[in-house]
PDB file of N, CA and C in Angstrom:
ATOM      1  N   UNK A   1       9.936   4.677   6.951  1.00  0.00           N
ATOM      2  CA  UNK A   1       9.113   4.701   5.768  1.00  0.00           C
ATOM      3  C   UNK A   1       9.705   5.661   4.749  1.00  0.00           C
ATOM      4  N   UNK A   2       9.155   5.239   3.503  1.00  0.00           N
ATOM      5  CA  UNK A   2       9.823   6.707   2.410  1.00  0.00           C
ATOM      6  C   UNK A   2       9.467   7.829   2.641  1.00  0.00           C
ATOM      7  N   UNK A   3       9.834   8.843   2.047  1.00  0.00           N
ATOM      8  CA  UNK A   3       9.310  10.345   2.316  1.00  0.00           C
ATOM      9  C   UNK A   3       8.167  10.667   2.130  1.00  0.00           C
ATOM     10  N   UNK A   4       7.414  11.231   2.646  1.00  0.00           N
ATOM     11  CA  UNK A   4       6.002  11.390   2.219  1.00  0.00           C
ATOM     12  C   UNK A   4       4.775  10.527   2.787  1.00  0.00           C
ATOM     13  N   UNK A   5       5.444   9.971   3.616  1.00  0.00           N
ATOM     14  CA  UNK A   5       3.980   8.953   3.690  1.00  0.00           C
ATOM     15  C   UNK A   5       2.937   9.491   4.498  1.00  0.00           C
ATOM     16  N   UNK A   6       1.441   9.647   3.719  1.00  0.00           N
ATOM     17  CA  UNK A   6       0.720  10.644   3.684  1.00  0.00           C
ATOM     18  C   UNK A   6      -0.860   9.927   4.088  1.00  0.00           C
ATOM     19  N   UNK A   7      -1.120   8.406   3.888  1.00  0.00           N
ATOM     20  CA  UNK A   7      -2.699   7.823   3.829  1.00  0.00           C
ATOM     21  C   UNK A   7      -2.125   6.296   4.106  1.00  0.00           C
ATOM     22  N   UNK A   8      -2.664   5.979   5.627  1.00  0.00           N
ATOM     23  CA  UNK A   8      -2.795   4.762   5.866  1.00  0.00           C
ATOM     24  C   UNK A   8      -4.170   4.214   5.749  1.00  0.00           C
ATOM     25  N   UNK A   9      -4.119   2.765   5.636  1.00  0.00           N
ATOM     26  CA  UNK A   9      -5.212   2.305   5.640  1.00  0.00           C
ATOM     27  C   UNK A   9      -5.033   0.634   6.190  1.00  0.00           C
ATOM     28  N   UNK A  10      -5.931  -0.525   6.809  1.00  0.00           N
ATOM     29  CA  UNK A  10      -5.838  -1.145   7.541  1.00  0.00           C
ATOM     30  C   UNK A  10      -6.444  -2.210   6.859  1.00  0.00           C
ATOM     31  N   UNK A  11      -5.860  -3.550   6.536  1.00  0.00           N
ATOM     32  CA  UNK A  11      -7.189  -4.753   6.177  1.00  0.00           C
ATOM     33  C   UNK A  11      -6.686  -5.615   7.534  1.00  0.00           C
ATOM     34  N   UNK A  12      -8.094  -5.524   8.185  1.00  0.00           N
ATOM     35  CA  UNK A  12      -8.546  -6.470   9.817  1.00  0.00           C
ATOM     36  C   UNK A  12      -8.375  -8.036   9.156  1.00  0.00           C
ATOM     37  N   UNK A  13      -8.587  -8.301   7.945  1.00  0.00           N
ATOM     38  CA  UNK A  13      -8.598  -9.357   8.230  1.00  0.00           C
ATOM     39  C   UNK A  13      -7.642 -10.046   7.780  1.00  0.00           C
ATOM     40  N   UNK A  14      -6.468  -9.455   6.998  1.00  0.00           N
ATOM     41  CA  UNK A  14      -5.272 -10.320   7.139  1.00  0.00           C
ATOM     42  C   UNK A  14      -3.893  -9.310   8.198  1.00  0.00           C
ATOM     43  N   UNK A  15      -4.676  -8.758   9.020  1.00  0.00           N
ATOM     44  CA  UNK A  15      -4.057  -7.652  10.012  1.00  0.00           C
ATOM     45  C   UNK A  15      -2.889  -7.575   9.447  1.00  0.00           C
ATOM     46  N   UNK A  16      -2.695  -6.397   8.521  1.00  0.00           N
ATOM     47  CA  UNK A  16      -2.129  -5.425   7.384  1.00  0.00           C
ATOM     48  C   UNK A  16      -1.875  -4.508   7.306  1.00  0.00           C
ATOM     49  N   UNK A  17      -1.044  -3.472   7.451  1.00  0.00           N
ATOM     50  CA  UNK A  17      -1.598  -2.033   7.211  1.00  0.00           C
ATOM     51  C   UNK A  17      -0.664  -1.145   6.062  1.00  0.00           C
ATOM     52  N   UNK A  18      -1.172  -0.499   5.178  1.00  0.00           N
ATOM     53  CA  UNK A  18      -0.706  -0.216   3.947  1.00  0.00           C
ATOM     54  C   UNK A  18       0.036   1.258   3.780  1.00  0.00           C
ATOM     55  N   UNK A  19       0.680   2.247   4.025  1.00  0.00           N
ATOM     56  CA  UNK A  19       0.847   3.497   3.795  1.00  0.00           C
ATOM     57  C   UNK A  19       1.699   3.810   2.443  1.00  0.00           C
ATOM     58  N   UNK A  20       0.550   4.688   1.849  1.00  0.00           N
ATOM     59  CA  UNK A  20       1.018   5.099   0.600  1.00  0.00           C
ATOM     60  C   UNK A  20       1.993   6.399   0.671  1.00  0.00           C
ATOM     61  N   UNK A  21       3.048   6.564   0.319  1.00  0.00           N
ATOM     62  CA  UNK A  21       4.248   7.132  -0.418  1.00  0.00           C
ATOM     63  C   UNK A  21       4.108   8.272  -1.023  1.00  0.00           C
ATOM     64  N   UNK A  22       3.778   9.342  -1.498  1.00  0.00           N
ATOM     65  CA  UNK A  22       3.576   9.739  -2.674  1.00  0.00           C
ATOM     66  C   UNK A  22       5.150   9.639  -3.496  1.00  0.00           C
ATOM     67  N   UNK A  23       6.363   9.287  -2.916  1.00  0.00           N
ATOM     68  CA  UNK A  23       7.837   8.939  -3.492  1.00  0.00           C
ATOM     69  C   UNK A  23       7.824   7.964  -4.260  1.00  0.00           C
ATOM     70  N   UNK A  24       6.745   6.682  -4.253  1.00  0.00           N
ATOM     71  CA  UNK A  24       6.682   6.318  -5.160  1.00  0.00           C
ATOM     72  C   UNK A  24       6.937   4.480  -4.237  1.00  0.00           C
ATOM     73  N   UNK A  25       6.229   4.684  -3.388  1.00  0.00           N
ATOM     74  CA  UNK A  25       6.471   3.201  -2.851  1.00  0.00           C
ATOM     75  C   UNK A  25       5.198   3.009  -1.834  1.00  0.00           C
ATOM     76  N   UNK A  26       4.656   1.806  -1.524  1.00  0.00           N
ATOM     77  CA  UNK A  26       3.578   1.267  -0.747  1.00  0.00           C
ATOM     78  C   UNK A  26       4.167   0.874   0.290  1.00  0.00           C
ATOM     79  N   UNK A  27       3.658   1.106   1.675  1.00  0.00           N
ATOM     80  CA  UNK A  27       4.768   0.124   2.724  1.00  0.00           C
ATOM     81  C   UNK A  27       3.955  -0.465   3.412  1.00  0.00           C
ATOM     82  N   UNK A  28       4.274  -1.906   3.703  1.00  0.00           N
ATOM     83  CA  UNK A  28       3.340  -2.677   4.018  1.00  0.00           C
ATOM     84  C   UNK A  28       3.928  -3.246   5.522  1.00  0.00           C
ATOM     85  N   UNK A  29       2.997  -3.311   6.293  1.00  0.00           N
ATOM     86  CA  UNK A  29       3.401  -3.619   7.676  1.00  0.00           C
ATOM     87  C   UNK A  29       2.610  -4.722   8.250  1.00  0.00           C
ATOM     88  N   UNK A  30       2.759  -5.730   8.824  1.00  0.00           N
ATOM     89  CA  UNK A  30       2.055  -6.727   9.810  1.00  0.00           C
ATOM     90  C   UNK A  30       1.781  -6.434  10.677  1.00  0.00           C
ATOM     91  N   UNK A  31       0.291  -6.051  11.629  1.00  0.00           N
ATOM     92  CA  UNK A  31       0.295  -6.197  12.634  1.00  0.00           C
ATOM     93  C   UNK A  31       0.615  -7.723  13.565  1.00  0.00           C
ATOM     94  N   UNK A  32       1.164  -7.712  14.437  1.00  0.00           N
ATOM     95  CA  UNK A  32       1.495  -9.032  15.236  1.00  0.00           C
ATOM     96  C   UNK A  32       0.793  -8.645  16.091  1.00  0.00           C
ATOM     97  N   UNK A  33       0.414  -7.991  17.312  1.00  0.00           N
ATOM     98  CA  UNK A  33      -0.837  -7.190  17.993  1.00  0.00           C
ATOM     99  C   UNK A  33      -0.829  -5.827  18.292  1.00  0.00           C
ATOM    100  N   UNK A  34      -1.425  -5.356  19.119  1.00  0.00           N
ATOM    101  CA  UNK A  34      -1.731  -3.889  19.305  1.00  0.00           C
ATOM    102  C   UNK A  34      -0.359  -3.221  19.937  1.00  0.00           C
ATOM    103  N   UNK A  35       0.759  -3.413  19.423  1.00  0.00           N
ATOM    104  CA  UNK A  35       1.302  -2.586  20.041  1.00  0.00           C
ATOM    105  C   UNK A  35       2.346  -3.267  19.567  1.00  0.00           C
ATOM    106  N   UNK A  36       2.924  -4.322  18.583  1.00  0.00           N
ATOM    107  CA  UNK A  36       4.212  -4.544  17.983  1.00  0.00           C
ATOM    108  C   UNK A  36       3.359  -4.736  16.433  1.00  0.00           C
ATOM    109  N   UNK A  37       4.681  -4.215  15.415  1.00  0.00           N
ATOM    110  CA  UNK A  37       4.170  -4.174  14.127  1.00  0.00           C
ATOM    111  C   UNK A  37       5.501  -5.112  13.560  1.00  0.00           C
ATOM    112  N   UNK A  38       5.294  -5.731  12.178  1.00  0.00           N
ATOM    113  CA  UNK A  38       7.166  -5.650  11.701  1.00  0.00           C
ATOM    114  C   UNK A  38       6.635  -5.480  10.140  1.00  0.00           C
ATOM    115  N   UNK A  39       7.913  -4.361   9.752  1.00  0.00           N
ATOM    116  CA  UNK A  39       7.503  -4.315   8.429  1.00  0.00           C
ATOM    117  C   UNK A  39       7.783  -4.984   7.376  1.00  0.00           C
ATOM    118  N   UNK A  40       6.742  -5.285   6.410  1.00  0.00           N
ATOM    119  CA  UNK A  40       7.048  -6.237   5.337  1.00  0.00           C
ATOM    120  C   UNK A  40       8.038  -6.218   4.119  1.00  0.00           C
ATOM    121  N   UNK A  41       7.595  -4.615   3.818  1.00  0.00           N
ATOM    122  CA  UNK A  41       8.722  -4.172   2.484  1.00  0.00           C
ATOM    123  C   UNK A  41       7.817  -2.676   2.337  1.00  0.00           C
ATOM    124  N   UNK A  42       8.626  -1.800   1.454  1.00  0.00           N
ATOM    125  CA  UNK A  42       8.537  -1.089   0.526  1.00  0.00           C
ATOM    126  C   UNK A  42       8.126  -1.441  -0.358  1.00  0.00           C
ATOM    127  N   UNK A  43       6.635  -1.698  -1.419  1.00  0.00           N
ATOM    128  CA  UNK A  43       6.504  -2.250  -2.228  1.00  0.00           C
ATOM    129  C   UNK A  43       6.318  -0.872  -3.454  1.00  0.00           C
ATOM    130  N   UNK A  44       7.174  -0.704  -4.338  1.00  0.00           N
ATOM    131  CA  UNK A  44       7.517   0.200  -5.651  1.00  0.00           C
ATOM    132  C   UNK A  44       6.305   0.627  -6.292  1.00  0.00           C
ATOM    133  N   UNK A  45       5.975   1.594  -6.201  1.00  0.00           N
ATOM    134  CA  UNK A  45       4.641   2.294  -7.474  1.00  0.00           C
ATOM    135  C   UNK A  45       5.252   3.560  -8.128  1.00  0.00           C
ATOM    136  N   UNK A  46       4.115   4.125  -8.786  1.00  0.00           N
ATOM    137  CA  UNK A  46       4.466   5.194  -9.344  1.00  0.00           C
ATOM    138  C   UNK A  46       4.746   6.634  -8.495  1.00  0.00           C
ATOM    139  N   UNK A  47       4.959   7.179  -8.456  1.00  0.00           N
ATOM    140  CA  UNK A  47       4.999   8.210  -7.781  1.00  0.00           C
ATOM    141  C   UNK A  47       3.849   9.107  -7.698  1.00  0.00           C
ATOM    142  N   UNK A  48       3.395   9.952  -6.863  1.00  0.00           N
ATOM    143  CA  UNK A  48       2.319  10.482  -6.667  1.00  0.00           C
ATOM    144  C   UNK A  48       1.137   9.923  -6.032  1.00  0.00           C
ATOM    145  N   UNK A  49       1.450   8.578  -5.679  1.00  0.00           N
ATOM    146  CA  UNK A  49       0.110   7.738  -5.132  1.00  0.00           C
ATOM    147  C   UNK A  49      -0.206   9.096  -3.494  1.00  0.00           C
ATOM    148  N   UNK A  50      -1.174   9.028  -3.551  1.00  0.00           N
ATOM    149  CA  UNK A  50      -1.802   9.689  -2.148  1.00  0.00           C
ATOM    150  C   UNK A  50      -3.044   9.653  -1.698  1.00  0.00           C
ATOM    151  N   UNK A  51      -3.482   8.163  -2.208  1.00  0.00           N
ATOM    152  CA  UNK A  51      -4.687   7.429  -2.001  1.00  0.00           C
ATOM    153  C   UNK A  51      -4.611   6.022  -1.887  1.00  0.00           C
ATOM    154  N   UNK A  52      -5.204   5.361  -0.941  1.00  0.00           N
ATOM    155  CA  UNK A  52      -5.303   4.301  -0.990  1.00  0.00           C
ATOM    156  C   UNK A  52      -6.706   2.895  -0.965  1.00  0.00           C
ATOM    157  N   UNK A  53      -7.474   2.129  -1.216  1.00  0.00           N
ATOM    158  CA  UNK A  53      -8.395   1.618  -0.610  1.00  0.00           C
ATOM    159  C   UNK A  53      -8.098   0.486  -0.511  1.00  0.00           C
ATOM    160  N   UNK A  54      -8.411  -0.630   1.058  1.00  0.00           N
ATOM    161  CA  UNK A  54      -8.201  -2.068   0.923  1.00  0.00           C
ATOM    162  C   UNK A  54      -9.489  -2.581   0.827  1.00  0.00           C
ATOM    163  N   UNK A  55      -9.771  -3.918  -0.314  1.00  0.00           N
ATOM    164  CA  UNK A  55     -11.127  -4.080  -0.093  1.00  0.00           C
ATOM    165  C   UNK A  55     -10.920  -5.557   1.262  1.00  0.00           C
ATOM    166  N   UNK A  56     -11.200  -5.758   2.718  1.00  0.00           N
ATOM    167  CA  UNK A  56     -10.695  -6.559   3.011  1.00  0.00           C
ATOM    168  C   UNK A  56     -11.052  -7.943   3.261  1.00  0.00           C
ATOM    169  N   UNK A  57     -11.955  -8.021   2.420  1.00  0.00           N
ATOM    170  CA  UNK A  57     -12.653  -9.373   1.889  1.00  0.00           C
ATOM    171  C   UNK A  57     -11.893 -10.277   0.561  1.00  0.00           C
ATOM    172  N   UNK A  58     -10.967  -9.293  -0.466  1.00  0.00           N
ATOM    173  CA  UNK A  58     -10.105  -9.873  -1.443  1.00  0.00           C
ATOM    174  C   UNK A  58      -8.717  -9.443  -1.023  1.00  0.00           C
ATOM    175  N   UNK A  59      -8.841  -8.648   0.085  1.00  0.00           N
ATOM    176  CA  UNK A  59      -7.456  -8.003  -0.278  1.00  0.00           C
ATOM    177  C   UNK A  59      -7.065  -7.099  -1.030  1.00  0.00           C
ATOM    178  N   UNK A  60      -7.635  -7.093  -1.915  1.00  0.00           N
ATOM    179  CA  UNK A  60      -7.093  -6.295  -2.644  1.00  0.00           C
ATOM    180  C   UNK A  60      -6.645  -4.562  -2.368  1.00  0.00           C
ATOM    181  N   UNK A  61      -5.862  -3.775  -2.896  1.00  0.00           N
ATOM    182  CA  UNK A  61      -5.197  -2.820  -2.078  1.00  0.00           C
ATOM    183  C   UNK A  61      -5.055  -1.558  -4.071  1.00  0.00           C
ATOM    184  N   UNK A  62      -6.199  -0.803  -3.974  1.00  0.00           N
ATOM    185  CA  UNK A  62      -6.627   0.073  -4.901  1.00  0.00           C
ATOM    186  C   UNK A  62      -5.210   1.254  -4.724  1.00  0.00           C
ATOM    187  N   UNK A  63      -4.553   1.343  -5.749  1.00  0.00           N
ATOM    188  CA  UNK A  63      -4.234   2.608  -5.927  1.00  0.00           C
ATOM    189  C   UNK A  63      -4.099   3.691  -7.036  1.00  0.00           C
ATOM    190  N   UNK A  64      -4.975   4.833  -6.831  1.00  0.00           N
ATOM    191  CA  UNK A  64      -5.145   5.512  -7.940  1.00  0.00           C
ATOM    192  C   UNK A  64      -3.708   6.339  -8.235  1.00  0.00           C
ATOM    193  N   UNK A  65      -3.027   6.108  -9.970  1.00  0.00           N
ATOM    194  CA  UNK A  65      -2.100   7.017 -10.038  1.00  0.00           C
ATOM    195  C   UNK A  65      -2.030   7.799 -10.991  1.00  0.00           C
ATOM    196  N   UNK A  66      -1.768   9.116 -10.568  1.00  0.00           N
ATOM    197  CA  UNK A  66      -1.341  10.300 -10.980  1.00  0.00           C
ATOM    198  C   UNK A  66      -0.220  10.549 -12.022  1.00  0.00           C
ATOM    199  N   UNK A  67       0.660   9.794 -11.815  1.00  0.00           N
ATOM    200  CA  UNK A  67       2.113   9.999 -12.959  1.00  0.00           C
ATOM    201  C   UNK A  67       2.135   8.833 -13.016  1.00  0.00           C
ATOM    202  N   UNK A  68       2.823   8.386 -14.542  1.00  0.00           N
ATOM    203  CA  UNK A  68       3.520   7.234 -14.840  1.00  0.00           C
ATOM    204  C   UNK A  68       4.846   7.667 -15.388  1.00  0.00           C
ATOM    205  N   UNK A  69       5.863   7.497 -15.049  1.00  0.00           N
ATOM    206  CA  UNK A  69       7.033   8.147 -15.661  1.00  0.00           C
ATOM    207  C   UNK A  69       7.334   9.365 -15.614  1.00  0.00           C
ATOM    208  N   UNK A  70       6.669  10.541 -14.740  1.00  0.00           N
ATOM    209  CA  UNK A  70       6.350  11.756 -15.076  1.00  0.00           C
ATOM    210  C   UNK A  70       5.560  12.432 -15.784  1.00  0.00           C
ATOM    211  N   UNK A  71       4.442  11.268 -16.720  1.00  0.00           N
ATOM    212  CA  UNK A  71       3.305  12.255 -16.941  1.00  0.00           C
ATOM    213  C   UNK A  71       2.526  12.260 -16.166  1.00  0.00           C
ATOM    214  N   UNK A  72       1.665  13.012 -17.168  1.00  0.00           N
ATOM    215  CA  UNK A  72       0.050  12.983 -16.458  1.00  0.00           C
ATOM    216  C   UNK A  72      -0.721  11.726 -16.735  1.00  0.00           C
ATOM    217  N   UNK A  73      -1.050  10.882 -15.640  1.00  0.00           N
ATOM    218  CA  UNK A  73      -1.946  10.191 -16.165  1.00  0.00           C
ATOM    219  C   UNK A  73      -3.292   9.600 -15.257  1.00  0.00           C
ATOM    220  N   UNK A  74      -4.487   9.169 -15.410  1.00  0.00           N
ATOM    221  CA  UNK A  74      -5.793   8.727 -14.316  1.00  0.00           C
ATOM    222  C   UNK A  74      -5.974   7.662 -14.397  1.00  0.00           C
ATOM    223  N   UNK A  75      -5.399   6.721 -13.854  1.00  0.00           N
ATOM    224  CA  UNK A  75      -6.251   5.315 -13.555  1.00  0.00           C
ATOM    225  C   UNK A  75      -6.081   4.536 -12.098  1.00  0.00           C
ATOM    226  N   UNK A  76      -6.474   3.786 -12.044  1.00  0.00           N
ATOM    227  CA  UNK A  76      -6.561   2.923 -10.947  1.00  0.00           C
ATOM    228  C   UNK A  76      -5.777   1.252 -10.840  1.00  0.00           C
ATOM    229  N   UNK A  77      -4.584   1.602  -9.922  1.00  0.00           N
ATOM    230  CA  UNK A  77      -4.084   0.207 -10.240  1.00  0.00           C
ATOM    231  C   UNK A  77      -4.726  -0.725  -8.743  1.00  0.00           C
ATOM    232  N   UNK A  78      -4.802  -1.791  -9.416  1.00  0.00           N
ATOM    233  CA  UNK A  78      -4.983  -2.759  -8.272  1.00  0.00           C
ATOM    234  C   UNK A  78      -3.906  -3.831  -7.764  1.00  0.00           C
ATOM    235  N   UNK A  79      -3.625  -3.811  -6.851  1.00  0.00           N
ATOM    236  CA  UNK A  79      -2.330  -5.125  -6.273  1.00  0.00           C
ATOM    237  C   UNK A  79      -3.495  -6.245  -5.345  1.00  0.00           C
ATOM    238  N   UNK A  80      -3.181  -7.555  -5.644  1.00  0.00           N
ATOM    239  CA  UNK A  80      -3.539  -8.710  -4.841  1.00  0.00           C
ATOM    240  C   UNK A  80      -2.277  -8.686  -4.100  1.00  0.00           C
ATOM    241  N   UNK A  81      -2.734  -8.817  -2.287  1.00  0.00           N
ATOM    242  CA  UNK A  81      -2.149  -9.140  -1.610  1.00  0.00           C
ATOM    243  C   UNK A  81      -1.690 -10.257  -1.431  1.00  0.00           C
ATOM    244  N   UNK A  82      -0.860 -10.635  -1.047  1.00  0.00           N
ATOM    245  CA  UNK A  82      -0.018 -12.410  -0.868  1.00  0.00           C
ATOM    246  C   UNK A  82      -0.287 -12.493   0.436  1.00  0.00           C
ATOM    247  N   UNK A  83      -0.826 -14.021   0.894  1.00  0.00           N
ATOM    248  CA  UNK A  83      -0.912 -14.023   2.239  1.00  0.00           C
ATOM    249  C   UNK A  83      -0.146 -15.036   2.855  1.00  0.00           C
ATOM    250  N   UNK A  84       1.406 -14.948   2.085  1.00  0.00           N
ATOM    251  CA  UNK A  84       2.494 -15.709   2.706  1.00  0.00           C
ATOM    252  C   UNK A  84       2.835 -14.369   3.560  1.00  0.00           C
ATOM    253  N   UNK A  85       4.366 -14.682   4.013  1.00  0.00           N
ATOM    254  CA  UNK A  85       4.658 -13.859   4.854  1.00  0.00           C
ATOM    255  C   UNK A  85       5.405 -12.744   4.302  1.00  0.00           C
ATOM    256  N   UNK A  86       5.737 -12.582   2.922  1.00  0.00           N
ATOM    257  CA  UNK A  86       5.299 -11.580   1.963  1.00  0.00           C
ATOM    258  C   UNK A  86       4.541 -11.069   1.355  1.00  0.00           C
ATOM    259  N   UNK A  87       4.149  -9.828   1.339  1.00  0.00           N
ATOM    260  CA  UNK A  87       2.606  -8.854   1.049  1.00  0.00           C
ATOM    261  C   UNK A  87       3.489  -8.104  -0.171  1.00  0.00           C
ATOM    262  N   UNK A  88       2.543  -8.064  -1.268  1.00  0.00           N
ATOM    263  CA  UNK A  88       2.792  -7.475  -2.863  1.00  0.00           C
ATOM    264  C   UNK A  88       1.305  -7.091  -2.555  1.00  0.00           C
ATOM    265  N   UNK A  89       1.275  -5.349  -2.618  1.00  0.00           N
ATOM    266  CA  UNK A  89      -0.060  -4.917  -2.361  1.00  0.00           C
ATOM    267  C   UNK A  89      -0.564  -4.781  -3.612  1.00  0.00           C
TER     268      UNK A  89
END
C-alpha cells in the first residue's frame, strides 16, 4: 500500500475494502473470502485524505479533503464504485 495508510473501511456488500492514504491515493482491495484478498488499484486523490465513509447500499466511498494542490481546503468528495472487476472509489 502507499505510505501512510491510516483508515480502513469495508462495503459487505460488494465485499470491498477501501484504505485511505493520506499520500494521496485510495487502495482498493477485493475480498475473495476470509482469508485471501487481491488488490484492485491505487486509486489517486488528493493528499491528506485520513477519512473515509462507504455508504454500502450505493457504494458510494465519501472522502473528505484537506489539500487540493497544497492548499487549504474543506469539502467532501464522493467516488461511485464500479462493480466490474475494476473499483474507481
Amino acid at each position: 500500500m502507499p505510505a501512510g495508510a491510516d483508515v480502513v473501511k469495508f462495503d459487505p456488500s460488494l465485499s470491498r475494502i477501501y484504505v485511505a492514504c493520506p499520500s494521496g491515493f485510495i487502495s482498493v482491495f477485493q475480498a475473495q473470502d476470509a482469508e485471501h484478498y487481491r488488490k484492485l488499484e491505487d486509486f489517486p486523490v488528493q493528499k491528506m485524505v485520513h477519512s473515509l465513509a462507504v455508504d454500502s447500499t450505493t457504494h458510494r466511498v465519501y472522502a473528505p479533503e484537506q489539500q487540493e494542490n497544497g492548499q487549504s481546503v474543506a469539502r467532501m468528495i464522493v467516488y461511485e464504485a464500479t462493480t466490474s472487476d475494476r473499483s474507481k472509489p
